[in-house]
C-alpha atoms as a PDB file:
ATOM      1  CA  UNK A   1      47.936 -13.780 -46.746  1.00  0.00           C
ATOM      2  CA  UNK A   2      45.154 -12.486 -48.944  1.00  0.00           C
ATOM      3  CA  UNK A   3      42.364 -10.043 -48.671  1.00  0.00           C
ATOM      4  CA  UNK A   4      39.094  -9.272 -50.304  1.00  0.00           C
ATOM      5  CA  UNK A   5      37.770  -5.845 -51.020  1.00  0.00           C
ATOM      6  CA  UNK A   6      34.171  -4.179 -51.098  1.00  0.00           C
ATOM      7  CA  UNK A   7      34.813  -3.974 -55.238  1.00  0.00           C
ATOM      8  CA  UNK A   8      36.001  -7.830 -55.472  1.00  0.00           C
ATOM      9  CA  UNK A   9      39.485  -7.303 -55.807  1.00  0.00           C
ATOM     10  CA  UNK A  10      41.967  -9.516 -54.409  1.00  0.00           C
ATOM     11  CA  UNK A  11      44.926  -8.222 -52.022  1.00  0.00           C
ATOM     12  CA  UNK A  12      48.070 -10.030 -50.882  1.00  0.00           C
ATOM     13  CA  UNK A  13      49.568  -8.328 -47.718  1.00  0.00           C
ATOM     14  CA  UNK A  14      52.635  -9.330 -46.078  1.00  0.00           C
ATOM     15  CA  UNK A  15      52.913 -12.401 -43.964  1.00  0.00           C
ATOM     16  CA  UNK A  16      54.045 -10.845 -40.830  1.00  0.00           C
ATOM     17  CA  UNK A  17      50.559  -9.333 -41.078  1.00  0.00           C
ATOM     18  CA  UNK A  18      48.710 -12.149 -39.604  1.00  0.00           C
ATOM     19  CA  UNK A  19      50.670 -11.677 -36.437  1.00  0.00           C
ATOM     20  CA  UNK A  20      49.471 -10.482 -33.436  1.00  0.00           C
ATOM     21  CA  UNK A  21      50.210  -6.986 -31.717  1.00  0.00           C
ATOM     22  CA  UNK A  22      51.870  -6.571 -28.263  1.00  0.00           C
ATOM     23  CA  UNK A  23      48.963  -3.940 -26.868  1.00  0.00           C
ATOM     24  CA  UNK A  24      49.740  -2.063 -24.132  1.00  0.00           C
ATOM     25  CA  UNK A  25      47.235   0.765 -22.617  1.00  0.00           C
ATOM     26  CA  UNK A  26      47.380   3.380 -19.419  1.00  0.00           C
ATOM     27  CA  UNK A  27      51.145   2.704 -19.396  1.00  0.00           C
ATOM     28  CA  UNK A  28      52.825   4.942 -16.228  1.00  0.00           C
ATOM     29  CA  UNK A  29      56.092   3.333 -15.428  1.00  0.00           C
ATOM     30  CA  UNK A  30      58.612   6.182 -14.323  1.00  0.00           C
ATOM     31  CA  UNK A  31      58.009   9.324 -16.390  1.00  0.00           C
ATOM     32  CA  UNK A  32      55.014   7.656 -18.800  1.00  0.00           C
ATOM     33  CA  UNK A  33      51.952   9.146 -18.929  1.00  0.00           C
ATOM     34  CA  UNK A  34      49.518   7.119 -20.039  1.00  0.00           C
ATOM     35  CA  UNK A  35      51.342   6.152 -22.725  1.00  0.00           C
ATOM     36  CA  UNK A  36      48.514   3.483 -25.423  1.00  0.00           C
ATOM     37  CA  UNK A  37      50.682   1.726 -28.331  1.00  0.00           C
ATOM     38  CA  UNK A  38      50.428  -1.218 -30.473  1.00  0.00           C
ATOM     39  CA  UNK A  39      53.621  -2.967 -31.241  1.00  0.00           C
ATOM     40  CA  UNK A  40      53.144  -5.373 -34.441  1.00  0.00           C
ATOM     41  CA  UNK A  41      54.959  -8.622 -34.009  1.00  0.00           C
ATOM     42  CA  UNK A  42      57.325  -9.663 -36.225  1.00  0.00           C
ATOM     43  CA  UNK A  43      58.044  -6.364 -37.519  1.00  0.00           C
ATOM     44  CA  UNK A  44      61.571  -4.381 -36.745  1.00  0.00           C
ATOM     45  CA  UNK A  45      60.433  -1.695 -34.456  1.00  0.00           C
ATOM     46  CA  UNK A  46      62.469   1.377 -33.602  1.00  0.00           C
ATOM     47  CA  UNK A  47      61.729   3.466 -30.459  1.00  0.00           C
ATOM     48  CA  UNK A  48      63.103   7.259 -30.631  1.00  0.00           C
ATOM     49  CA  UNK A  49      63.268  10.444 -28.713  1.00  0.00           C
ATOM     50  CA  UNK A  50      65.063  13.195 -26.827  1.00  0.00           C
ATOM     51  CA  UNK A  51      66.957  11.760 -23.596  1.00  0.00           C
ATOM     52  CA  UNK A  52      64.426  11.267 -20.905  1.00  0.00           C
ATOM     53  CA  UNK A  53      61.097  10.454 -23.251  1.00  0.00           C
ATOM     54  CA  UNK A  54      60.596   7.453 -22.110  1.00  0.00           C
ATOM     55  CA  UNK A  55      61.763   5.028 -24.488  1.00  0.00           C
ATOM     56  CA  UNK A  56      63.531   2.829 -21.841  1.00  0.00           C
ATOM     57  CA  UNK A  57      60.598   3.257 -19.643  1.00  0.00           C
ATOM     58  CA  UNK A  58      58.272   1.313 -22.134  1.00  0.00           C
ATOM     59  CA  UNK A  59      60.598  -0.898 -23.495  1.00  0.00           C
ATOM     60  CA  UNK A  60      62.647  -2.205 -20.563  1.00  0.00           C
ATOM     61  CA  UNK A  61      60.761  -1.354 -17.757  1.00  0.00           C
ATOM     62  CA  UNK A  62      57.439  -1.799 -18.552  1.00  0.00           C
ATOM     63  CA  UNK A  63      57.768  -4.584 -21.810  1.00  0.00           C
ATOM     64  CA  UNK A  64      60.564  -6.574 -20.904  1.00  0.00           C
ATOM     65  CA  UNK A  65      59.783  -6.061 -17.057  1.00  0.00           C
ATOM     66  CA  UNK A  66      56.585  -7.816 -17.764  1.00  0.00           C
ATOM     67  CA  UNK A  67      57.748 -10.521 -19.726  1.00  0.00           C
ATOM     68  CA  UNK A  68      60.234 -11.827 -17.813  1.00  0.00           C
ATOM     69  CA  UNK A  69      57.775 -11.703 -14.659  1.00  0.00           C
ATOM     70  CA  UNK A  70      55.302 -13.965 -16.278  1.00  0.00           C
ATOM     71  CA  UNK A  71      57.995 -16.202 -17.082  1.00  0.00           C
ATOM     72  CA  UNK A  72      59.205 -16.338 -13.471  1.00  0.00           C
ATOM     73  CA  UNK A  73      55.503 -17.210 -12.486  1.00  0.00           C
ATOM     74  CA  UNK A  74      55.584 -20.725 -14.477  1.00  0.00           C
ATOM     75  CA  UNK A  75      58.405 -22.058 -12.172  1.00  0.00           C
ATOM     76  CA  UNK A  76      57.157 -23.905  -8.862  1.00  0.00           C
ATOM     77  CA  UNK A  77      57.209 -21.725  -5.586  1.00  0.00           C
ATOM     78  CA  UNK A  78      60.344 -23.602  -4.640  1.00  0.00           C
ATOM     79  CA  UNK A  79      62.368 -22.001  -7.399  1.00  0.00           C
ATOM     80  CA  UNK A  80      60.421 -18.623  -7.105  1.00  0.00           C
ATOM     81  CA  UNK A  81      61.896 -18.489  -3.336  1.00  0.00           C
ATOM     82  CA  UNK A  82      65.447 -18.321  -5.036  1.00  0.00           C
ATOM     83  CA  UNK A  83      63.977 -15.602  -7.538  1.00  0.00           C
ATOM     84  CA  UNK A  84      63.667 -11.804  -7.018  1.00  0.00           C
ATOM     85  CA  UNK A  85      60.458 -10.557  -6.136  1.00  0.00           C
ATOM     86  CA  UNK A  86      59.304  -8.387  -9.399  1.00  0.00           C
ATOM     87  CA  UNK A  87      56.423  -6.474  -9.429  1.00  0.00           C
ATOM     88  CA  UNK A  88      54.047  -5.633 -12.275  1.00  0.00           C
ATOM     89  CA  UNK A  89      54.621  -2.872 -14.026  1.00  0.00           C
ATOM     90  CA  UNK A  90      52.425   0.297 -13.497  1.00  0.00           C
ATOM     91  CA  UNK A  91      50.143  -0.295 -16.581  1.00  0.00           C
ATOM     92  CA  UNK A  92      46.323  -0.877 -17.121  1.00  0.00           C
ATOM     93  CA  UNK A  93      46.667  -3.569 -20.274  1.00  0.00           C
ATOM     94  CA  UNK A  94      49.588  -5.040 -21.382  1.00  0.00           C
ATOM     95  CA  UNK A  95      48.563  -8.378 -23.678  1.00  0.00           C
ATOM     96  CA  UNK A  96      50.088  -9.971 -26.236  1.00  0.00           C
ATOM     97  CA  UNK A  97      53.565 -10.965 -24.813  1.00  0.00           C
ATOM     98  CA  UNK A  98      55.804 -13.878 -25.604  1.00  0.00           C
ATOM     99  CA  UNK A  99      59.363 -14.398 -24.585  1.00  0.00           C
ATOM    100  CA  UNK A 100      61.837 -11.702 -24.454  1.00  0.00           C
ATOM    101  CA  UNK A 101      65.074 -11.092 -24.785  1.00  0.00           C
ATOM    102  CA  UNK A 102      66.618  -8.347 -23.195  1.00  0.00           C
ATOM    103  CA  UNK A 103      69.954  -6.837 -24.353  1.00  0.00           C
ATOM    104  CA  UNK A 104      69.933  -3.566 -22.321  1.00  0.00           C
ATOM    105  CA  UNK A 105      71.876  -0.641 -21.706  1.00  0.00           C
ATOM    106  CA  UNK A 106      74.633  -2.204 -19.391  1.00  0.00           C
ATOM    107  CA  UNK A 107      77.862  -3.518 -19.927  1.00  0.00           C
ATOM    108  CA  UNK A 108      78.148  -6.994 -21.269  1.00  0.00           C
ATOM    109  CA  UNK A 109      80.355  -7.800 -18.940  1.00  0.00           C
ATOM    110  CA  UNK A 110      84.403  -8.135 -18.572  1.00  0.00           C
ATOM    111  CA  UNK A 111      85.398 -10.013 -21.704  1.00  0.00           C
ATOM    112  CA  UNK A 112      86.153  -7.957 -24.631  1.00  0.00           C
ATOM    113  CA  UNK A 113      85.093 -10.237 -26.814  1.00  0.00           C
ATOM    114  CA  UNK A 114      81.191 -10.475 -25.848  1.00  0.00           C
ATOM    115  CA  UNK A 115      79.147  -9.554 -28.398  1.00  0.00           C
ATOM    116  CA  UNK A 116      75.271  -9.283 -28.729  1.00  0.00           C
ATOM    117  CA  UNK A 117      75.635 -12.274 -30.581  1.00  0.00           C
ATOM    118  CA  UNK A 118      77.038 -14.268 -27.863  1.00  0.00           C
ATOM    119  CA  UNK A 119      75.499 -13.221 -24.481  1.00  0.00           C
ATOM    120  CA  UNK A 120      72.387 -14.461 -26.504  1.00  0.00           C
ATOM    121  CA  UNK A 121      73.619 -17.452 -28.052  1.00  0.00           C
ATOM    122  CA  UNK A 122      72.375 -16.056 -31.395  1.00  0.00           C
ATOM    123  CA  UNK A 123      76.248 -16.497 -32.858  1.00  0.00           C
ATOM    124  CA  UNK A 124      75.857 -20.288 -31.892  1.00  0.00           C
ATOM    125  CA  UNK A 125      72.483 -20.531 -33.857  1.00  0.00           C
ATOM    126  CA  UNK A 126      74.202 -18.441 -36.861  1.00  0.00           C
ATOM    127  CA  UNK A 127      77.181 -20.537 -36.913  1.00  0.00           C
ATOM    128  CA  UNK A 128      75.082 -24.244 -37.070  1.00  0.00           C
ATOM    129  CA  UNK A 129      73.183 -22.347 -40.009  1.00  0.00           C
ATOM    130  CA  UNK A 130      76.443 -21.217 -42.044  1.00  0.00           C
ATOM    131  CA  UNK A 131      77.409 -24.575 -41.449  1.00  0.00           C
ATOM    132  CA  UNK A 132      74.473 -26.397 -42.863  1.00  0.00           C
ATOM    133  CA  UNK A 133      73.772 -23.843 -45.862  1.00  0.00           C
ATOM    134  CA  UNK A 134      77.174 -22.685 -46.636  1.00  0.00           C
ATOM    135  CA  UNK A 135      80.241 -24.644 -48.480  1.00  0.00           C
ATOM    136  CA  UNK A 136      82.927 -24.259 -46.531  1.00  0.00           C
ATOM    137  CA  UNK A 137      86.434 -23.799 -48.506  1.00  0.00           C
ATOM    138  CA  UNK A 138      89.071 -22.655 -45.579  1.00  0.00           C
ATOM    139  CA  UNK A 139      88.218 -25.397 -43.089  1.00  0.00           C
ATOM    140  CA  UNK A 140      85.746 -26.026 -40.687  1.00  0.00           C
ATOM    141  CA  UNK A 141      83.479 -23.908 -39.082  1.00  0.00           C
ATOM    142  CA  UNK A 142      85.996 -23.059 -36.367  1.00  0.00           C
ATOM    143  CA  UNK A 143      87.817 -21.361 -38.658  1.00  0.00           C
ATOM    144  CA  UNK A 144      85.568 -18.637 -39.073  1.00  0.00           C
ATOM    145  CA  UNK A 145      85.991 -18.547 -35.118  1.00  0.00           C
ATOM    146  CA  UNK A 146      88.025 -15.710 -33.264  1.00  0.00           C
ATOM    147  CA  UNK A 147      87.573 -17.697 -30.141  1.00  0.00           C
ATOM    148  CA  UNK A 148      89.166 -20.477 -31.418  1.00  0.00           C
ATOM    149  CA  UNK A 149      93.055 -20.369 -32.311  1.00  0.00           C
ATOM    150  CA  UNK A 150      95.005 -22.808 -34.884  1.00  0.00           C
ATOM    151  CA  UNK A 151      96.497 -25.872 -33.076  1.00  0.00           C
ATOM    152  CA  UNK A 152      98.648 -28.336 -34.495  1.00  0.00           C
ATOM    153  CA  UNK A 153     100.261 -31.348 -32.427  1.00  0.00           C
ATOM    154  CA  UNK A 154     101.540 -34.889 -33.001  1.00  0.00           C
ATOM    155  CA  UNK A 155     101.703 -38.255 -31.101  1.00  0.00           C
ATOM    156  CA  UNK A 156     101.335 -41.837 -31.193  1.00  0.00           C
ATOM    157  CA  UNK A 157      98.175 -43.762 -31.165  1.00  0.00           C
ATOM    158  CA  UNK A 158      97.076 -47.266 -30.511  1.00  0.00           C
ATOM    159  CA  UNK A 159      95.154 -49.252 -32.887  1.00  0.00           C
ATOM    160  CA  UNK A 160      93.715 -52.563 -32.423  1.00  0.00           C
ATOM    161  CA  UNK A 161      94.554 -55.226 -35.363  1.00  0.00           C
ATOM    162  CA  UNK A 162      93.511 -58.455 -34.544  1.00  0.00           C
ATOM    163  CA  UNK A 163      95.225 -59.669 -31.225  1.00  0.00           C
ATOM    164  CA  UNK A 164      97.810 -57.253 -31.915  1.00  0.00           C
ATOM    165  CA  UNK A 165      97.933 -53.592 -30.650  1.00  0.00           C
ATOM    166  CA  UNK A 166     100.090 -51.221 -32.739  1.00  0.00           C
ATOM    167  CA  UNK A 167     101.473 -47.792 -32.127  1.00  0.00           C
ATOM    168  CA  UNK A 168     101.376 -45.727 -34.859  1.00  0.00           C
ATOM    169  CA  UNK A 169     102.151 -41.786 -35.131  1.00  0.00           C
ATOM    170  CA  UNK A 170      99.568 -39.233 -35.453  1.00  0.00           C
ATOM    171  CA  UNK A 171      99.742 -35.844 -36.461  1.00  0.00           C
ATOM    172  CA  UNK A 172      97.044 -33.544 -35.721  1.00  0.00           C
ATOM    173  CA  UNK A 173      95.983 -29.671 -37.013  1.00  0.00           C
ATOM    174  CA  UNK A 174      92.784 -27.526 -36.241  1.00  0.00           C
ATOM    175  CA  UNK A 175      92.455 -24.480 -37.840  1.00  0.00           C
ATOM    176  CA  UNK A 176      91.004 -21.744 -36.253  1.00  0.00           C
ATOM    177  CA  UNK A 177      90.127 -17.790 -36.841  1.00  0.00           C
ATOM    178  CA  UNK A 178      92.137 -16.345 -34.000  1.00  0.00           C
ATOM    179  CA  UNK A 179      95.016 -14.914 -34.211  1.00  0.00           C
ATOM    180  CA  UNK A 180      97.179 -15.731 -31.491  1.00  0.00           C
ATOM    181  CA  UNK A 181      99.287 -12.568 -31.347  1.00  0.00           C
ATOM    182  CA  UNK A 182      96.209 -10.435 -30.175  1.00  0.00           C
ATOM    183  CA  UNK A 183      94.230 -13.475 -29.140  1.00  0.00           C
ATOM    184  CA  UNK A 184      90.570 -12.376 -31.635  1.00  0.00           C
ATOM    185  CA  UNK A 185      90.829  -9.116 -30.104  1.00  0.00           C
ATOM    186  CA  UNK A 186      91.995  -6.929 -32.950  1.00  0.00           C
ATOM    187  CA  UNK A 187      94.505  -5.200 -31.122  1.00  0.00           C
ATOM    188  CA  UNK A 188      98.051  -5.977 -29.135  1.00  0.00           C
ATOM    189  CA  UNK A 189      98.912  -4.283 -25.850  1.00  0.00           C
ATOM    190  CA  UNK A 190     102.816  -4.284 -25.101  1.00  0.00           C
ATOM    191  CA  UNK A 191     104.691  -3.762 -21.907  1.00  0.00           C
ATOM    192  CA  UNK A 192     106.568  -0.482 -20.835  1.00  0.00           C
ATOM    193  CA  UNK A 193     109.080  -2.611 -18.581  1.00  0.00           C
ATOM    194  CA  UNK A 194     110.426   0.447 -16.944  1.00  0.00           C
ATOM    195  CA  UNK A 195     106.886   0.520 -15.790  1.00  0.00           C
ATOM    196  CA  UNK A 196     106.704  -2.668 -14.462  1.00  0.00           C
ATOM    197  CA  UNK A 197     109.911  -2.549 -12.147  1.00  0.00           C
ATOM    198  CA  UNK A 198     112.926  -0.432 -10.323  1.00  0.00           C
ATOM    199  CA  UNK A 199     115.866  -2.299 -11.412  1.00  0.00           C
ATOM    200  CA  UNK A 200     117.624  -0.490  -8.595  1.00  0.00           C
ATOM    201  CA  UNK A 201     115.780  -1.985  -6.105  1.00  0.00           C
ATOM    202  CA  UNK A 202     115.594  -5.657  -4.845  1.00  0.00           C
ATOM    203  CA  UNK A 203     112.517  -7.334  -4.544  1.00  0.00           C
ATOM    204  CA  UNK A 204     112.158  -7.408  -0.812  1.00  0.00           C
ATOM    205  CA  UNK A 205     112.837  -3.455  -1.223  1.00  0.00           C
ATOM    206  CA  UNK A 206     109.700  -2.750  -3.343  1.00  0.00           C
ATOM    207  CA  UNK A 207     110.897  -3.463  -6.901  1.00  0.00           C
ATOM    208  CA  UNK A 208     107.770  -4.178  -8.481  1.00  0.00           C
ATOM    209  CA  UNK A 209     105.051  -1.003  -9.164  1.00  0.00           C
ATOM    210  CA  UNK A 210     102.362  -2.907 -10.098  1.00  0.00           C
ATOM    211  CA  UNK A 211      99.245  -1.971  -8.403  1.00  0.00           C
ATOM    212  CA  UNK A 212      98.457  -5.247  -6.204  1.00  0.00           C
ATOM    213  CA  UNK A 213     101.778  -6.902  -6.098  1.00  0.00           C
ATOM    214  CA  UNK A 214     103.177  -5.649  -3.032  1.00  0.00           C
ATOM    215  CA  UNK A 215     105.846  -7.904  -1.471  1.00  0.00           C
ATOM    216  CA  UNK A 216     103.530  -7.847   1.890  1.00  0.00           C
ATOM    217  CA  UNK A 217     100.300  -9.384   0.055  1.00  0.00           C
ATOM    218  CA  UNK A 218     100.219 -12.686  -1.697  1.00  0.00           C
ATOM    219  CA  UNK A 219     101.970 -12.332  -4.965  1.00  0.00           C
ATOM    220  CA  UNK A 220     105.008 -10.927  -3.114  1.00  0.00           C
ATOM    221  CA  UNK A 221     104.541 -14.514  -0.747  1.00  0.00           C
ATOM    222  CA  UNK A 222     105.115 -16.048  -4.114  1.00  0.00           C
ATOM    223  CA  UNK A 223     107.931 -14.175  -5.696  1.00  0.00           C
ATOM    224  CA  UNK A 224     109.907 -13.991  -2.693  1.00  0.00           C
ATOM    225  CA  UNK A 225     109.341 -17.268  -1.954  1.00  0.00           C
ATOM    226  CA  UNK A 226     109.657 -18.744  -5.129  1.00  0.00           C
ATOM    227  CA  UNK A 227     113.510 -19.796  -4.739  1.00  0.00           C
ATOM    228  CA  UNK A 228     114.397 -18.941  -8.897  1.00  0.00           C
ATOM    229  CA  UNK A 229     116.289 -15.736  -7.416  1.00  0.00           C
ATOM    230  CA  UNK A 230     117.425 -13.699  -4.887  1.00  0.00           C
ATOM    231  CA  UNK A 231     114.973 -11.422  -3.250  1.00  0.00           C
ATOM    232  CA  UNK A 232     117.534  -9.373  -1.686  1.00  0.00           C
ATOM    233  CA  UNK A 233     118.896  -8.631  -5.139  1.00  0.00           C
ATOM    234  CA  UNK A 234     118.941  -5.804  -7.005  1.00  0.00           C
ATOM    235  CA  UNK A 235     117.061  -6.910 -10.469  1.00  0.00           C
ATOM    236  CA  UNK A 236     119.451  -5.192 -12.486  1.00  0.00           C
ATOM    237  CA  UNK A 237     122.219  -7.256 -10.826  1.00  0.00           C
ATOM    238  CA  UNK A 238     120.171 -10.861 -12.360  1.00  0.00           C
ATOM    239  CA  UNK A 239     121.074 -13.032 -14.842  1.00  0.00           C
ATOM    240  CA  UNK A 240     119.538 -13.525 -18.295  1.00  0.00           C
ATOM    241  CA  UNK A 241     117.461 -16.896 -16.805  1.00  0.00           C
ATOM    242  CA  UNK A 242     117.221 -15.020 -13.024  1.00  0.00           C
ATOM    243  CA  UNK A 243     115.301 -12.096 -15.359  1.00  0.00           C
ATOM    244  CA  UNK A 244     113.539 -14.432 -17.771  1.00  0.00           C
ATOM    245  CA  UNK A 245     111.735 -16.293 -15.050  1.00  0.00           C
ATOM    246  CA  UNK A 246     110.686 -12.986 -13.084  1.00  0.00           C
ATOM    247  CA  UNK A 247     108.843 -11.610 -16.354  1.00  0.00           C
ATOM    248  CA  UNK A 248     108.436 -14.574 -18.505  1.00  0.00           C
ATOM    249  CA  UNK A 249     108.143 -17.508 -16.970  1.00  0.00           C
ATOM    250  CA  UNK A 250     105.098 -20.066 -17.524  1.00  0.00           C
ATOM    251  CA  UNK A 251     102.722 -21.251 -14.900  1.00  0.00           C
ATOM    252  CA  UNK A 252     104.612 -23.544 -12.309  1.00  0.00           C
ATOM    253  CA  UNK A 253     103.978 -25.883  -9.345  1.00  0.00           C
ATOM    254  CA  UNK A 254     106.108 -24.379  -6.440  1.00  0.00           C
ATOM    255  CA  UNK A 255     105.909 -25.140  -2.626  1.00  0.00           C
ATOM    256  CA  UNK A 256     106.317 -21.833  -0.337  1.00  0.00           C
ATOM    257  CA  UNK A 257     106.289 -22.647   3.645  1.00  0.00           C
ATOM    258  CA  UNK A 258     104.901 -26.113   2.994  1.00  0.00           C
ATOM    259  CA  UNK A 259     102.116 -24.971   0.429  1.00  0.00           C
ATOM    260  CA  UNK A 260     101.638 -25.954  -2.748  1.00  0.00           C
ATOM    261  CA  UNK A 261     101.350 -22.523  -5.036  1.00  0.00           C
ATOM    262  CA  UNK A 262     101.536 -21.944  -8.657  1.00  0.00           C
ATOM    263  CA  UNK A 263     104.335 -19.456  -9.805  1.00  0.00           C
ATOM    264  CA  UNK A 264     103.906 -17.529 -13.286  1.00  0.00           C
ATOM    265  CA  UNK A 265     106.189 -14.327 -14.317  1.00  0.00           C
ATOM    266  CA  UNK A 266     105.357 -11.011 -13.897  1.00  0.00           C
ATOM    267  CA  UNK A 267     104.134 -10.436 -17.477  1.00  0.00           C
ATOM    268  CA  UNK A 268     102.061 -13.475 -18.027  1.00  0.00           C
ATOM    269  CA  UNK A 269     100.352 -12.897 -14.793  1.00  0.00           C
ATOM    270  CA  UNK A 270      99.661  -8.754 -15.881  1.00  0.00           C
ATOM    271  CA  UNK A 271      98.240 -10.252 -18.595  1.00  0.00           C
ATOM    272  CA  UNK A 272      96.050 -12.861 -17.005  1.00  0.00           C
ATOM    273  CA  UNK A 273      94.491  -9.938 -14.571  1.00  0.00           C
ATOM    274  CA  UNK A 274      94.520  -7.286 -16.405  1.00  0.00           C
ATOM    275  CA  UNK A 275      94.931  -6.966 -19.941  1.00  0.00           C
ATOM    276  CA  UNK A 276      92.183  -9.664 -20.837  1.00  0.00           C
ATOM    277  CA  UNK A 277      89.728  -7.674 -19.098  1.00  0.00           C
ATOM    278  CA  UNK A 278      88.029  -4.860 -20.683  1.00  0.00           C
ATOM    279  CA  UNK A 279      89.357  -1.564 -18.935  1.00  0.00           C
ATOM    280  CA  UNK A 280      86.322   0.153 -17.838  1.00  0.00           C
ATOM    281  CA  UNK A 281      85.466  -3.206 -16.014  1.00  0.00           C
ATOM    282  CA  UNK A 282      88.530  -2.533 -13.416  1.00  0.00           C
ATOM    283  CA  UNK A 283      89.058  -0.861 -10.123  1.00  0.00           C
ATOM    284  CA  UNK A 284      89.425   2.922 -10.605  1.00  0.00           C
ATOM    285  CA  UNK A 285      93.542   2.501  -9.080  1.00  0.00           C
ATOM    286  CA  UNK A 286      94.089  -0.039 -11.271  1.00  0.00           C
ATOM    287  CA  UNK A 287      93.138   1.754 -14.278  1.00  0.00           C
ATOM    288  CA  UNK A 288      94.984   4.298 -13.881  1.00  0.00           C
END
């Protein structure tokens, strides 16, 4: 973009220039006092203040509030009856708005792994570009991946030649970024079994501490039904395999009292509910 001057001279601002402002005037949402600003578009802007000064007042609740209520009113009345009702924010102008969107101050959810990049899909967008500028030398893009883990697996395949259809074997290999010790998470948790358990006691007698696995509620209808050992046993009276399949063993078909159920040890199932969940996400009890 250029510019001409009273004196003739030729200026050449910056392109984002051109652009639009977001205007908003007589702004009054929570604490705001009629609050007039111009936010230039396509500019990195940076709202700061003391705690309590409004800044999430303008931005999210009077901004983003706005935006996404406009957007709600292009869908038919149909879909708005499966909406929440917003309101419009307590403000005299607000102009200028396009589409939002809003990564606020509450939790991404229970996945350690969300990022901002991937609640907004902006990690999809920068992987397609990496993969259409860059020159990959490791592998393909799900390599750079810590969602995606290395597999490797071979079998047979039938090609068609001619009339003829022949076997032939196949080896496959994908490599990915994760590592499948600590799954892309950049740290291991280990198990305290003396934690887990009372080796004194017998299954039916309470042997398992784990908050939620009482032998009265469903995983205990599982584990004492199970038939790989002895409920009535002390579990420091089991066998190497009788132990094995308590804590270790993989997800299995079983049939308890004429229903079909799916058995898993003690460890892969902790680990299931509770380890790939981010902490502050759980239950007070079962935090601590």
């Amino acid at each position: 973009m250029s510019t001409a001057s009273q004196d003739g001279t030729t200026t050449v601002g910056h392109p984002a220039d051109v652009h639009d402002v977001i205007r908003v005037q007589g702004a009054r949402e929570n604490n705001l006092r009629d609050i007039d600003v111009e936010i230039p578009k396509r500019r990195l802007t940076v709202f700061t203040g003391v705690s309590g000064s409004g800044k999430s007042s303008l931005v999210f609740s009077t901004i983003a509030a706005e935006s996404q209520r406009l957007i709600n009113e292009t869908y038919s009345a149909f879909v708005q009856g499966f909406m929440p009702s917003l309101a419009r924010p307590d403000v005299d102008v607000l102009d200028g708005l396009t589409t939002a969107i809003i990564v606020d101050q509450e939790r991404l959810g229970a996945d350690t792994r969300s990022t901002v990049g991937t609640v907004t899909d902006a990690n999809a967008m920068l992987r397609i570009l990496f993969s259409k500028l860059g020159e990959p030398h490791v592998g393909s893009p799900a390599a750079y991946s810590f969602n995606v883990p290395s597999v490797s697996a071979s079998g047979a395949i039938k090609i068609e030649r001619g009339n003829k259809t022949i076997a032939e074997k196949a080896t496959f290999n994908r490599l990915g970024g994760m590592c499948p010790r600590c799954e892309g998470k950049g740290s291991v948790t280990d198990f305290d079994l003396t934690a887990l358990y009372d080796e004194n006691k017998s299954l039916n007698e309470g042997a398992i501490t784990v908050p939620g696995y009482s032998m009265d509620g469903w995983y205990g209808r599982i584990y004492r039904g199970c038939g790989f050992f002895d409920p009535d046993k002390p579990i420091k009276k089991f066998t190497k395999k009788q132990l094995h399949d308590l804590l270790y063993k993989e997800p299995t078909k079983i049939k308890v009292d004429g229903v079909n159920l799916t058995y898993a040890g003690l460890i892969p199932q902790i680990q299931k509910s509770f380890l790939n969940k981010d902490r502050e996400a759980m239950q007070p009890h079962i935090r601590a």
